[in-house]
C-alpha atoms as a PDB file:
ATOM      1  CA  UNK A   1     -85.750   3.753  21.549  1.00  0.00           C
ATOM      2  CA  UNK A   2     -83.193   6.204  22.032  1.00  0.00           C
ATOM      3  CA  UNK A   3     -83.447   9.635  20.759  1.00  0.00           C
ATOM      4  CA  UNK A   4     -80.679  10.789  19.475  1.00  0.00           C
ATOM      5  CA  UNK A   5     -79.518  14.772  20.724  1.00  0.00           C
ATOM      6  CA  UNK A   6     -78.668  17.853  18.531  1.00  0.00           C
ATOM      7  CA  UNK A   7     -75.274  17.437  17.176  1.00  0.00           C
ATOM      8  CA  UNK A   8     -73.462  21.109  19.603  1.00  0.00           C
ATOM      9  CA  UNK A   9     -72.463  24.061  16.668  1.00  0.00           C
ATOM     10  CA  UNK A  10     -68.526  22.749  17.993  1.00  0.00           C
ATOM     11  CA  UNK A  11     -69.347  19.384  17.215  1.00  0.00           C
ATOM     12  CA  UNK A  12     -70.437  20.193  13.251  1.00  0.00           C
ATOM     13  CA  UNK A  13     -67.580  22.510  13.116  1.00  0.00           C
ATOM     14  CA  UNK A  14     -64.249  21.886  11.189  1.00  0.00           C
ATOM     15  CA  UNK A  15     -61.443  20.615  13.033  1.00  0.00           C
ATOM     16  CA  UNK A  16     -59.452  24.294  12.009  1.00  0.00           C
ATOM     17  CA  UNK A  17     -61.949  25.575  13.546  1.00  0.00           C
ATOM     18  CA  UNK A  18     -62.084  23.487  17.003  1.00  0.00           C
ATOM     19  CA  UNK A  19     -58.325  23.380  17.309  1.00  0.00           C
ATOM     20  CA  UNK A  20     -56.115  26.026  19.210  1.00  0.00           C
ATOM     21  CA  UNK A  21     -56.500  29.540  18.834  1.00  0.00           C
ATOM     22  CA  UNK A  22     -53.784  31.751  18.103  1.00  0.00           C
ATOM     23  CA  UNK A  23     -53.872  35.626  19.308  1.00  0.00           C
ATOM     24  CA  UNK A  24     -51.440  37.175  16.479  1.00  0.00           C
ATOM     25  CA  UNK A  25     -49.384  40.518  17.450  1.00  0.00           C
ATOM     26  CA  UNK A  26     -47.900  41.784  14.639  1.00  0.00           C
ATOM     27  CA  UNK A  27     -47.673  45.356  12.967  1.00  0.00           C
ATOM     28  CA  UNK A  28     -49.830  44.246   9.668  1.00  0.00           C
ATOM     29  CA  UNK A  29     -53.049  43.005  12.590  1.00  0.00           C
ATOM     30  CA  UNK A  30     -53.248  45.981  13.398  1.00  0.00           C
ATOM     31  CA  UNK A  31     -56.268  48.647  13.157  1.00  0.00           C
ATOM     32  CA  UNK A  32     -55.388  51.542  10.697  1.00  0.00           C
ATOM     33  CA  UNK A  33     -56.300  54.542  12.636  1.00  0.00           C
ATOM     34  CA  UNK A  34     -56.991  56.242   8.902  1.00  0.00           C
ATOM     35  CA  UNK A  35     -59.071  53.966   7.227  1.00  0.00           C
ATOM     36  CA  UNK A  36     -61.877  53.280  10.173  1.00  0.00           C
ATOM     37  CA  UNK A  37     -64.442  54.840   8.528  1.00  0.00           C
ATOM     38  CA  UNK A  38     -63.418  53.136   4.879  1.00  0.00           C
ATOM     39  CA  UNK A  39     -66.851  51.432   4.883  1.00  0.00           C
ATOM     40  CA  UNK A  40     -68.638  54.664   4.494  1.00  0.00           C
ATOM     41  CA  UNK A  41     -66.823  56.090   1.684  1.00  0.00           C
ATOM     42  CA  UNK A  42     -67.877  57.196  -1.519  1.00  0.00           C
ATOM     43  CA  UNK A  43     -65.402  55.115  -4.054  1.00  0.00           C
ATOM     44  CA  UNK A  44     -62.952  58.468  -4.586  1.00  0.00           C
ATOM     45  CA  UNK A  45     -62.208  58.649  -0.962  1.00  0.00           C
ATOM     46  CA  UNK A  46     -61.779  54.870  -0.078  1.00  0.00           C
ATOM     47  CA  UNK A  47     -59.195  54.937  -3.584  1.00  0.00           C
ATOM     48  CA  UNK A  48     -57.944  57.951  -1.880  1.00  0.00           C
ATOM     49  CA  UNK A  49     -57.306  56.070   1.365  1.00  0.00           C
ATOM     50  CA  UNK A  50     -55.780  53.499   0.042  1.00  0.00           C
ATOM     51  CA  UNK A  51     -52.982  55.584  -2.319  1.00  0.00           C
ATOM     52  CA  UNK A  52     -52.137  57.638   0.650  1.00  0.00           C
ATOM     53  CA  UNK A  53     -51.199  54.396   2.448  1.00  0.00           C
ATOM     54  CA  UNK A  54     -49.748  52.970  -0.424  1.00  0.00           C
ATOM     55  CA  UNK A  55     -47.207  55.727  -0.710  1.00  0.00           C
ATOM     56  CA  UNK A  56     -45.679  55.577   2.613  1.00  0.00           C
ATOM     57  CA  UNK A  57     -44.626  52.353   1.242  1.00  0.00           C
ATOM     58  CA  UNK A  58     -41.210  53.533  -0.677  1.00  0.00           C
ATOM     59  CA  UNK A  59     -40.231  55.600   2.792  1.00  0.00           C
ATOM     60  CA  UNK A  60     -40.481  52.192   4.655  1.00  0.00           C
ATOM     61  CA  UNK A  61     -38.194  50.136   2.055  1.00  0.00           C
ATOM     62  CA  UNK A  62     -35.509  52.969   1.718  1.00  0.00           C
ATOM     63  CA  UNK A  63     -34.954  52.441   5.894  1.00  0.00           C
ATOM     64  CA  UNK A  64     -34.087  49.215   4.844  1.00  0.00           C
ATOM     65  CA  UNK A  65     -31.428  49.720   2.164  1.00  0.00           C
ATOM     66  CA  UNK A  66     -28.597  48.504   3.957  1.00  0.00           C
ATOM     67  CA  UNK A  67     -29.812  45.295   5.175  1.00  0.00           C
ATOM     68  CA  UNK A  68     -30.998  44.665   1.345  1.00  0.00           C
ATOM     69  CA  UNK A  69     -27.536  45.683   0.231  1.00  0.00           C
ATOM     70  CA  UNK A  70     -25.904  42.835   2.684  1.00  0.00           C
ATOM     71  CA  UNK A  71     -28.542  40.379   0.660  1.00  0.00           C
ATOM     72  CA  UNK A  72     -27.893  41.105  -2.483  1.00  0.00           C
ATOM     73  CA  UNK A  73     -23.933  40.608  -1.442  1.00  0.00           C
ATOM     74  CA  UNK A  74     -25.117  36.825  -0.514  1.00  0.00           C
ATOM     75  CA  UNK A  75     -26.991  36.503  -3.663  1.00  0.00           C
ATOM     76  CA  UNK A  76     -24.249  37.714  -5.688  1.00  0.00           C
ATOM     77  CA  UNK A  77     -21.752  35.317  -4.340  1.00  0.00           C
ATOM     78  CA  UNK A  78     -24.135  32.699  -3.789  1.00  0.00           C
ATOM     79  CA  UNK A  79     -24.360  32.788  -7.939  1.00  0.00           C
ATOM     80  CA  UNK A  80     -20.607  33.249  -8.097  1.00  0.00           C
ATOM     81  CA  UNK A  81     -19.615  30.270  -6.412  1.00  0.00           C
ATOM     82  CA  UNK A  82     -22.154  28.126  -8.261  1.00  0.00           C
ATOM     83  CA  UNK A  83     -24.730  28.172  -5.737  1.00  0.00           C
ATOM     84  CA  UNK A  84     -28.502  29.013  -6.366  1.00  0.00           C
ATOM     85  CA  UNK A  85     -31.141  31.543  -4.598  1.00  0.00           C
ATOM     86  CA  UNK A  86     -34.102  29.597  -3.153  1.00  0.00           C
ATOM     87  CA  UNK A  87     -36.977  31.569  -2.221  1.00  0.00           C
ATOM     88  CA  UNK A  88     -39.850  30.701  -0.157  1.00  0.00           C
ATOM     89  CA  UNK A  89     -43.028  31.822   0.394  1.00  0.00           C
ATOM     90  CA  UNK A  90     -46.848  31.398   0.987  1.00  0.00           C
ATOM     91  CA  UNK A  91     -49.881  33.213  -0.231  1.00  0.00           C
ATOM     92  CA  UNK A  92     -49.002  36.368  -1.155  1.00  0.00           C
ATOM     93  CA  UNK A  93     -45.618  36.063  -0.690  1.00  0.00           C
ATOM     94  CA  UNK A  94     -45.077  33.077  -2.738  1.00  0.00           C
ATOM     95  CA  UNK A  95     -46.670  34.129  -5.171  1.00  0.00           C
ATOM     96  CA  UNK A  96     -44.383  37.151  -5.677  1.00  0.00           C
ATOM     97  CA  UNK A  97     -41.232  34.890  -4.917  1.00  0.00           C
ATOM     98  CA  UNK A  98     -42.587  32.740  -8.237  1.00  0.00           C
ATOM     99  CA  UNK A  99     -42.965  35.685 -10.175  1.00  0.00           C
ATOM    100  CA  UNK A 100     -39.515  37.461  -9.716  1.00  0.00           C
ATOM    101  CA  UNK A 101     -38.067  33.727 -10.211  1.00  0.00           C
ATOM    102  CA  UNK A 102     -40.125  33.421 -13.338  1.00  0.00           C
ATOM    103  CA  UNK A 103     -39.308  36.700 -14.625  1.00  0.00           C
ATOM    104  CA  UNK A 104     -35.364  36.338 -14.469  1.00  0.00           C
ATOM    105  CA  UNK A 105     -34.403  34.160 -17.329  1.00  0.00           C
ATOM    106  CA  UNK A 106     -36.382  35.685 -19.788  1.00  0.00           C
ATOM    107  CA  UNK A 107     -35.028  39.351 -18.555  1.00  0.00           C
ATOM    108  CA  UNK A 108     -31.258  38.489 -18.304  1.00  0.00           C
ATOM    109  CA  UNK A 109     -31.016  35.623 -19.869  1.00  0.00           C
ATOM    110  CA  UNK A 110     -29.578  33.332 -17.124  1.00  0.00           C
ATOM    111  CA  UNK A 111     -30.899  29.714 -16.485  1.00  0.00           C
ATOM    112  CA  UNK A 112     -34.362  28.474 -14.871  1.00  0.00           C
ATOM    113  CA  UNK A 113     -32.934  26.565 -12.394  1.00  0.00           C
ATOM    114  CA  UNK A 114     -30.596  29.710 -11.006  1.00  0.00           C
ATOM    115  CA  UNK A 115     -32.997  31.365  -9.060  1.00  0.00           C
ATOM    116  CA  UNK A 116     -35.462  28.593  -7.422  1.00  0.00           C
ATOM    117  CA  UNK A 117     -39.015  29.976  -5.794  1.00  0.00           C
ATOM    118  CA  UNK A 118     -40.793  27.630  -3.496  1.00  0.00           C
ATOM    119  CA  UNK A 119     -44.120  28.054  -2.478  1.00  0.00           C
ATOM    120  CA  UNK A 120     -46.179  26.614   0.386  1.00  0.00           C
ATOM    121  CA  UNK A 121     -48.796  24.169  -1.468  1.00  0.00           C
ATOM    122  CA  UNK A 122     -46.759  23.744  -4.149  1.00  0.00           C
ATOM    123  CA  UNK A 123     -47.987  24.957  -7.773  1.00  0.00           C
ATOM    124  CA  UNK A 124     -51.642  24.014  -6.462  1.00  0.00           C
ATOM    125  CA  UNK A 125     -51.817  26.981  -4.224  1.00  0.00           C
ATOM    126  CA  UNK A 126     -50.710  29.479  -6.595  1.00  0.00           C
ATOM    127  CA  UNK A 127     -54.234  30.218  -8.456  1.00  0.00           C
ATOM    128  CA  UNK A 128     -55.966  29.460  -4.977  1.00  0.00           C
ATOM    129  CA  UNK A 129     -55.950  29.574  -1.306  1.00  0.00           C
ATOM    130  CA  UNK A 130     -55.123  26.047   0.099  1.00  0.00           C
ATOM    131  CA  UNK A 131     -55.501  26.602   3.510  1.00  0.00           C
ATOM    132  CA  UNK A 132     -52.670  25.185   6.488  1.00  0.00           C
ATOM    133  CA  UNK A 133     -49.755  24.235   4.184  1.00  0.00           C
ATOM    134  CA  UNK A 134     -48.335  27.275   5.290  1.00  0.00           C
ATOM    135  CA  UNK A 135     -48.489  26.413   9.325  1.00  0.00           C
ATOM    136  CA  UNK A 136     -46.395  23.214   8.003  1.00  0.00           C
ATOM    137  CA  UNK A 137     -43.089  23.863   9.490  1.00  0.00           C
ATOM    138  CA  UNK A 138     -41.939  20.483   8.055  1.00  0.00           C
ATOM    139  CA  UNK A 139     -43.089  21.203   4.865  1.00  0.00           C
ATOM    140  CA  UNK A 140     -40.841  23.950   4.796  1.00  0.00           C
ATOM    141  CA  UNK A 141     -37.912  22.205   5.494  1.00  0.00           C
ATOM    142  CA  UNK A 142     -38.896  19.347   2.822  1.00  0.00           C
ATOM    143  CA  UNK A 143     -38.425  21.874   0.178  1.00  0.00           C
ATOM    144  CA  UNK A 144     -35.158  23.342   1.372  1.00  0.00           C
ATOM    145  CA  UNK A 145     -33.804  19.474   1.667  1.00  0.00           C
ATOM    146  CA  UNK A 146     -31.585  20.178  -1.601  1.00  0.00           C
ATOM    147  CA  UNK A 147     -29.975  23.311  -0.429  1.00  0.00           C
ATOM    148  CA  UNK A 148     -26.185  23.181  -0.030  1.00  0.00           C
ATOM    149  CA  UNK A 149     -23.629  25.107   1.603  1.00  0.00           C
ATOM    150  CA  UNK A 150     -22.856  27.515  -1.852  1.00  0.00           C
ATOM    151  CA  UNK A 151     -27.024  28.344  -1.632  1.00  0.00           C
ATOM    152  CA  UNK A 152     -28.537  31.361  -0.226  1.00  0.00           C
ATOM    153  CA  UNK A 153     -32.267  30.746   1.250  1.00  0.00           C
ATOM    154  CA  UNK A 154     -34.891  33.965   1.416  1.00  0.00           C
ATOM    155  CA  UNK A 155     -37.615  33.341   3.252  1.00  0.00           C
ATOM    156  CA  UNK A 156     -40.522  35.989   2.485  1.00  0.00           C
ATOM    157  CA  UNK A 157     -43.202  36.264   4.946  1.00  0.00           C
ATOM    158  CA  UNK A 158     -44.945  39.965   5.738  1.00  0.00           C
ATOM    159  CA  UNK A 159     -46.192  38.626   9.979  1.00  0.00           C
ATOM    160  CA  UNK A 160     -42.158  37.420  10.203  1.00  0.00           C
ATOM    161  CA  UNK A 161     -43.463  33.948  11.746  1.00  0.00           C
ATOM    162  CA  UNK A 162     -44.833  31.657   9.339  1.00  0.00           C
ATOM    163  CA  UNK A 163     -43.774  28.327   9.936  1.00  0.00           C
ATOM    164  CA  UNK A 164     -43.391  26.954   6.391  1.00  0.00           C
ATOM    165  CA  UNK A 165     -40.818  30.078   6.086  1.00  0.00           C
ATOM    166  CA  UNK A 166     -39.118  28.337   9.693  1.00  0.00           C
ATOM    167  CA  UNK A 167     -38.556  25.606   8.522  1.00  0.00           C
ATOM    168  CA  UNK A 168     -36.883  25.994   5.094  1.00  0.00           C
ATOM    169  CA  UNK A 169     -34.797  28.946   6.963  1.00  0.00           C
ATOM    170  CA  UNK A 170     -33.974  26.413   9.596  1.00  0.00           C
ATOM    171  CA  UNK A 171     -32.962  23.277   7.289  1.00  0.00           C
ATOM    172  CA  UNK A 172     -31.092  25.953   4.621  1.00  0.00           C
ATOM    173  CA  UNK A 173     -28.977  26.640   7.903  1.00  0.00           C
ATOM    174  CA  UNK A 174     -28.235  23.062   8.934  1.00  0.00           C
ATOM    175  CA  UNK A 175     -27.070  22.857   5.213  1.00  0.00           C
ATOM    176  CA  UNK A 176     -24.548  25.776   5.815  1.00  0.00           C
ATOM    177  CA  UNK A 177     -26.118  27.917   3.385  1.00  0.00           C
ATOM    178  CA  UNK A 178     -26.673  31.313   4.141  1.00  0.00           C
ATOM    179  CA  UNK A 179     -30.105  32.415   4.750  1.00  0.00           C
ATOM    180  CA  UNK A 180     -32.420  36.008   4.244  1.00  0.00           C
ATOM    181  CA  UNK A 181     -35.762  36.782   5.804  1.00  0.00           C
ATOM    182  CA  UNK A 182     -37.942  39.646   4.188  1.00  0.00           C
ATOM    183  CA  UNK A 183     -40.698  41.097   6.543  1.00  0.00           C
ATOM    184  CA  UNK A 184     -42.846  43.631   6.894  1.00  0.00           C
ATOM    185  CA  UNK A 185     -42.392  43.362  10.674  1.00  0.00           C
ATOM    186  CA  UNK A 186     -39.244  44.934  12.108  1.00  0.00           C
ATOM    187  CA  UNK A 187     -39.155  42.429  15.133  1.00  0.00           C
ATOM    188  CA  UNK A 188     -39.794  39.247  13.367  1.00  0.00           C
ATOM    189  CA  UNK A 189     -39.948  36.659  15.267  1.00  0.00           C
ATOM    190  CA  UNK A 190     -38.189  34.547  12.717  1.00  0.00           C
ATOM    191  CA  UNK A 191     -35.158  37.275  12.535  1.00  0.00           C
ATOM    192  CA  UNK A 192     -32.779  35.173  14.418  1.00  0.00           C
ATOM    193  CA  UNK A 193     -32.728  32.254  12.079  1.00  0.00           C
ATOM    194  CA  UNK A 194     -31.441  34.246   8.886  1.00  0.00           C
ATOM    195  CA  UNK A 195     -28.054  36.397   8.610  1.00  0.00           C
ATOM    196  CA  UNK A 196     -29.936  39.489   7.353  1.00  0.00           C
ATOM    197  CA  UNK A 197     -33.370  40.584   8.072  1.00  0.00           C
ATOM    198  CA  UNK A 198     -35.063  42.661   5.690  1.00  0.00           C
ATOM    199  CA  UNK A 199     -37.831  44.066   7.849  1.00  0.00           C
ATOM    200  CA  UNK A 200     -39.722  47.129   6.218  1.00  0.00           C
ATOM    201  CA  UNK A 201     -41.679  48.653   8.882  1.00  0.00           C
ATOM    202  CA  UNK A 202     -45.166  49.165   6.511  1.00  0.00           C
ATOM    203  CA  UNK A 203     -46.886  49.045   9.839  1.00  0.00           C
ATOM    204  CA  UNK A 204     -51.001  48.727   9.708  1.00  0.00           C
ATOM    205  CA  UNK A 205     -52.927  47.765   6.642  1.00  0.00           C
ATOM    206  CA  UNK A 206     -55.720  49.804   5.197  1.00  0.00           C
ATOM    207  CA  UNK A 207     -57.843  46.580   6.168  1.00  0.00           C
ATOM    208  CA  UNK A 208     -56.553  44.916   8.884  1.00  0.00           C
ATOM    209  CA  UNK A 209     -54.571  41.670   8.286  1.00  0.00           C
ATOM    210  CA  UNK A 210     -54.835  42.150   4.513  1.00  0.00           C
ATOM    211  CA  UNK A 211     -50.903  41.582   3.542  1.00  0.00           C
ATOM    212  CA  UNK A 212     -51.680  41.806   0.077  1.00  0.00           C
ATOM    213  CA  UNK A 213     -51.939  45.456   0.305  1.00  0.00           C
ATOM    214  CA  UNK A 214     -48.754  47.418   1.795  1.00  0.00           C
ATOM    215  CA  UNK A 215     -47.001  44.526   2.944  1.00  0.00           C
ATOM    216  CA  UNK A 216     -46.902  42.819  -0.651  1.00  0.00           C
ATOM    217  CA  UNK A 217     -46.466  45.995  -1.991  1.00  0.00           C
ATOM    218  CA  UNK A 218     -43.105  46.434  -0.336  1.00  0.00           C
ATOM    219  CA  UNK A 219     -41.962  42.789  -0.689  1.00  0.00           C
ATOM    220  CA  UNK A 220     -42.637  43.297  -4.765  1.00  0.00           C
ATOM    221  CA  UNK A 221     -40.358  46.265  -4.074  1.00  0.00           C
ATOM    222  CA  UNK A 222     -37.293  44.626  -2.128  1.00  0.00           C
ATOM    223  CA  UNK A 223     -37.661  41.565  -4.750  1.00  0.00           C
ATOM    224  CA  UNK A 224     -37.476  43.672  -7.799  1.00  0.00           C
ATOM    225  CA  UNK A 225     -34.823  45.763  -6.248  1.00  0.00           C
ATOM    226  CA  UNK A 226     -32.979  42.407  -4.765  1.00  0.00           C
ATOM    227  CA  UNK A 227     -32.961  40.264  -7.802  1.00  0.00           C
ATOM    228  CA  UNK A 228     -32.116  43.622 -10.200  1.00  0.00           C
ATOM    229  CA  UNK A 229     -29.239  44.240  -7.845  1.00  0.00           C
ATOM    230  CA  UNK A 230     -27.982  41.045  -8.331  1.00  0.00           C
ATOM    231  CA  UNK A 231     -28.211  40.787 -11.977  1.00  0.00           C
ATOM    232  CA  UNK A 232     -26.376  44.062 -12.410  1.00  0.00           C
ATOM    233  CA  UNK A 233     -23.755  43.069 -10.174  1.00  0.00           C
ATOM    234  CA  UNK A 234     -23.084  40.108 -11.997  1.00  0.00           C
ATOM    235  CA  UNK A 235     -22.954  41.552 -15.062  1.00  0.00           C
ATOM    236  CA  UNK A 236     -26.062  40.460 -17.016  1.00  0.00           C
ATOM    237  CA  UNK A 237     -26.758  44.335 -18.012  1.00  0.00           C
ATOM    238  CA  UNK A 238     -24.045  47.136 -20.065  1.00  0.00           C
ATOM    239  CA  UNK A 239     -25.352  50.235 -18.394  1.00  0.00           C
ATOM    240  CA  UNK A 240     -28.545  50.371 -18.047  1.00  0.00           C
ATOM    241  CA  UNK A 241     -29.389  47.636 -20.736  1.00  0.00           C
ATOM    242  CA  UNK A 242     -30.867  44.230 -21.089  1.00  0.00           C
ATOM    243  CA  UNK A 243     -28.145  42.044 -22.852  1.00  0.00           C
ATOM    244  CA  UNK A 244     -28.523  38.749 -21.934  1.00  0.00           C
ATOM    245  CA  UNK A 245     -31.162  37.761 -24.305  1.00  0.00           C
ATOM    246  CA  UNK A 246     -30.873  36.383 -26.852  1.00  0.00           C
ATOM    247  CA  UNK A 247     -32.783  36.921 -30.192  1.00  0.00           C
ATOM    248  CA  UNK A 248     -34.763  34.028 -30.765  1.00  0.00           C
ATOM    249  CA  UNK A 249     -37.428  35.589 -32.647  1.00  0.00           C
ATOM    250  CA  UNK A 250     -38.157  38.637 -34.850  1.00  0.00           C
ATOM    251  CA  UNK A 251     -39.796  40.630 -31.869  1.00  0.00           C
ATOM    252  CA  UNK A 252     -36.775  40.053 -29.652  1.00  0.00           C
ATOM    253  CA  UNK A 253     -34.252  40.361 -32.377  1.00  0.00           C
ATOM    254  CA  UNK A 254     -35.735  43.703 -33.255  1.00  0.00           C
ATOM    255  CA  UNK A 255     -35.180  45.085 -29.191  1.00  0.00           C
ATOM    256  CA  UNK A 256     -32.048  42.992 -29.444  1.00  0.00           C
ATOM    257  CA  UNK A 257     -30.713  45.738 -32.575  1.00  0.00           C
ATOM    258  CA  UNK A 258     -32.382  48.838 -31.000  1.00  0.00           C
ATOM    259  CA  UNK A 259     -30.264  47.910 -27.767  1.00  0.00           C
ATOM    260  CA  UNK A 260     -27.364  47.178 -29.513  1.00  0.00           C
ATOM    261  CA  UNK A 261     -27.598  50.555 -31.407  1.00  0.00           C
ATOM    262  CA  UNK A 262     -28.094  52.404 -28.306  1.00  0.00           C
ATOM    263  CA  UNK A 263     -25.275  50.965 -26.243  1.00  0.00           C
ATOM    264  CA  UNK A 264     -23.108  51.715 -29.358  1.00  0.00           C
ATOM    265  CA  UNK A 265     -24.431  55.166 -31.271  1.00  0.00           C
ATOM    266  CA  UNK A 266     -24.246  52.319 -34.658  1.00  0.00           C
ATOM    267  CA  UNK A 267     -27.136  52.502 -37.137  1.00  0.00           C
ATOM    268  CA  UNK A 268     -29.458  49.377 -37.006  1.00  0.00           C
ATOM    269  CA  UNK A 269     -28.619  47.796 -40.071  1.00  0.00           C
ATOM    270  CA  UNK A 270     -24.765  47.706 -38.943  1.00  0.00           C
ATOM    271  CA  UNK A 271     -26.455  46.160 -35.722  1.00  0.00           C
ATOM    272  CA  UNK A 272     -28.404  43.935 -37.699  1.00  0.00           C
ATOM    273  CA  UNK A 273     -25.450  42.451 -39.292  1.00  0.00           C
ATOM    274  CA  UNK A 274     -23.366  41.730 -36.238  1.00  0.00           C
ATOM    275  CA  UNK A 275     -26.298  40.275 -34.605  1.00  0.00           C
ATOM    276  CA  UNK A 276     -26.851  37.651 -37.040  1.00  0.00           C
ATOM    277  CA  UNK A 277     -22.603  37.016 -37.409  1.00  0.00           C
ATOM    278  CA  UNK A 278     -23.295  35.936 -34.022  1.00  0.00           C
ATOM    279  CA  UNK A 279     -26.096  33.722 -33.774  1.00  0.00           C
ATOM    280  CA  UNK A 280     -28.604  35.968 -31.974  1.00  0.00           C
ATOM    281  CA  UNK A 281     -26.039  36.391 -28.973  1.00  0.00           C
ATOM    282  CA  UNK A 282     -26.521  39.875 -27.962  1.00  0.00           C
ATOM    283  CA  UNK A 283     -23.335  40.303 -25.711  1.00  0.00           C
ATOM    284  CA  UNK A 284     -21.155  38.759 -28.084  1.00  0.00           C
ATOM    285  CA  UNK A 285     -22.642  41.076 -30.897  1.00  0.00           C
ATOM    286  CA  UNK A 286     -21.687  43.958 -28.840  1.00  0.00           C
ATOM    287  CA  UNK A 287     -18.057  43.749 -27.659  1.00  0.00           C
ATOM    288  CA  UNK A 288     -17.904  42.816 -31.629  1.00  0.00           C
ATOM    289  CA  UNK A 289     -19.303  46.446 -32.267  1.00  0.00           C
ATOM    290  CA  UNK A 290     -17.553  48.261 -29.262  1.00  0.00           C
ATOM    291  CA  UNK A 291     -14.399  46.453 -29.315  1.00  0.00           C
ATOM    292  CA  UNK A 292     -13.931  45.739 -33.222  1.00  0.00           C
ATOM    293  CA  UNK A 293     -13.182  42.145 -32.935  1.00  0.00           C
ATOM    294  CA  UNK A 294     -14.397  39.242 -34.699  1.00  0.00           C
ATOM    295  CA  UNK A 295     -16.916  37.216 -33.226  1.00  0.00           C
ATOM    296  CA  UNK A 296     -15.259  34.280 -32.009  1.00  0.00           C
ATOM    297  CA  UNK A 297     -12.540  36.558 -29.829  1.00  0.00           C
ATOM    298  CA  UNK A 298     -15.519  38.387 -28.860  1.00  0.00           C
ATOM    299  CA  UNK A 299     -17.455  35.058 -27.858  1.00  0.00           C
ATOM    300  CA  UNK A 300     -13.831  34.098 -25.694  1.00  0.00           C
ATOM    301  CA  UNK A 301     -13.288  37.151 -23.763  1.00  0.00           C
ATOM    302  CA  UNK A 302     -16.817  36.891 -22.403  1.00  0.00           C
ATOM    303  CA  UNK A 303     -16.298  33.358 -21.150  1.00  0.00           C
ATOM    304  CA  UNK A 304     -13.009  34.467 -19.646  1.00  0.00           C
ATOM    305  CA  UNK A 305     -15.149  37.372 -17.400  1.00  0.00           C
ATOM    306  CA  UNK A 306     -17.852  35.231 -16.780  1.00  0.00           C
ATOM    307  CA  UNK A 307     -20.177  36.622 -19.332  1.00  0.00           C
ATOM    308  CA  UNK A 308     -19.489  40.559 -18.406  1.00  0.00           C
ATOM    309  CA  UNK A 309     -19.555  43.067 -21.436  1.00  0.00           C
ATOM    310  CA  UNK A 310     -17.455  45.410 -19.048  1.00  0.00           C
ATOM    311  CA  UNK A 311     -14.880  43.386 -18.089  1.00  0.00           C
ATOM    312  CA  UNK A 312     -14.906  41.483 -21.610  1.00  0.00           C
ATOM    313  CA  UNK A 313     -14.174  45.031 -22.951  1.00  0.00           C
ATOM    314  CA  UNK A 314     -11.217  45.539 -20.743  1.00  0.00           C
ATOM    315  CA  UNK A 315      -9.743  42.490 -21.090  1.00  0.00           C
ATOM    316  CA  UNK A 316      -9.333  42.890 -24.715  1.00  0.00           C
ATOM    317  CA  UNK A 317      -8.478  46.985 -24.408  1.00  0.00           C
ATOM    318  CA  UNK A 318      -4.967  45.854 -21.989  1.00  0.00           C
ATOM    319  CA  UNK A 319      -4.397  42.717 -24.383  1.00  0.00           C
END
């Protein structure tokens, strides 16, 4: 009878773990020269470690202003022309991307389906790791199939080389639709398939490879800062407040009157009033208060400047 050998360690292992090996070169791999002794901390000094590299983080995104500003100019006319922003994304960076979608409508009031995130695994992967879906280049462009010329594509990725991001960046350009890439690696190797690279140089993590740290730190940065930008410039704030939402309750109708009576110096109860003579709609309520109009020529010079207070307010001051 035969006797069967020893299965080899590389015969029992998984196939991700038999397959090719990739050497990765990127700023986040890197060893942080100021953490190497992190493991022998007393808790104080590794939390102290950490904040000191989490505050070079701001320096790094403010080199990068200009190339953000050129993205937000896509986004804005992307949303202009009837277009939507897709994002995409995976692990970390997905999971952001979902969150500053998610956080939009309820925030400025436009629709869900405005600002898009896609994410590498699909709603599966966002509470856990599903490992290789983000090495799926043709996964990628699978979920950027939809995009049309009018869209704008931002691909988030801190290494700059994912292949789920290539491929959505790569179909959203064979659509015609403009495209964005938001690193944490100046010399992305994915930089020459979008029109702006957003490459924040956070350089090495305070544990090596962990992108979750600096890297998603200044990616939550650029998003907030991107997607604000955009809102503002399309008019979804007066000044500095939130008036696209509507009160649909009694907690958001009460922030709905304190705004109003802040943007307009008008006691509450006169706030009150012109809220509910129009419906809950908080822009229409103001240029009712600021312009002293009724509420249906209120209601029509918004939809005549595309939902701006500002220009609504103009309008009807040269009428």
């Amino acid at each position: 009878m035969e006797t069967q050998r020893p299965a080899t360690a590389a015969e029992e292992a998984p196939e991700a773990l038999t397959g090719p090996v990739e050497i990765v070169r990127v700023p986040t791999e890197g060893r942080n020269s100021a953490t190497l002794d992190i493991d022998l901390l007393p808790s104080i000094e590794v939390l102290r470690r950490i904040n000191a590299e989490d505050a070079t983080v701001p320096g790094a995104v403010a080199a990068v202003l200009p190339e953000l500003a050129r993205a937000v100019d896509l986004g804005v006319a992307a949303l202009q022309g009837g277009g939507r922003i897709h994002y995409f994304g995976a692990g970390t960076s997905g999971r952001l991307a979902t969150m500053d979608a998610a956080e939009l409508p309820p925030t400025f009031g436009i629709d869900g389906d405005r600002v898009v995130a896609h994410h590498a695994g699909g709603e599966d992967a966002l509470g856990r790791a599903v490992e290789g879906r983000e090495d799926d280049a043709e996964l990628g462009g699978e979920d950027a199939a939809r995009l049309s010329a009018g869209d704008l594509a931002v691909g988030l990725t801190a290494s700059g080389r994912t292949p789920y991001v290539a491929g959505a960046l790569r179909r959203a350009r064979e659509a015609g639709a403009h495209t964005v890439l938001i690193t944490a690696n100046p010399h992305a190797a994915l930089a020459g398939e979008a029109d702006v690279h957003v490459g924040a140089d956070t350089g090495a993590e305070v544990i090596a490879g962990s992108t979750r740290m600096k890297a998603g730190t200044a990616q939550k940065l650029i998003l907030n800062a991107f997607s604000t930008a955009v809102m503002v410039r399309l008019g979804h704030t007066y000044s500095n407040l939130m008036v696209g939402v509507n009160a649909t309750n009694a907690k958001l109708r009460g922030r709905m009157v304190t705004i109003l009576s802040q943007a307009t110096g008008l006691d509450e109860e006169t706030c009150s009033q012109a809220l509910a003579r129009t419906d809950g709609d908080t822009r229409t309520a103001l240029v009712c208060l600021l312009a002293d109009v009724d509420a249906p020529t209120a209601a029509g010079a918004l939809r005549a400047a595309g939902g701006s207070v500002r220009t609504a307010l103009r309008d009807l001051q040269n009428s």
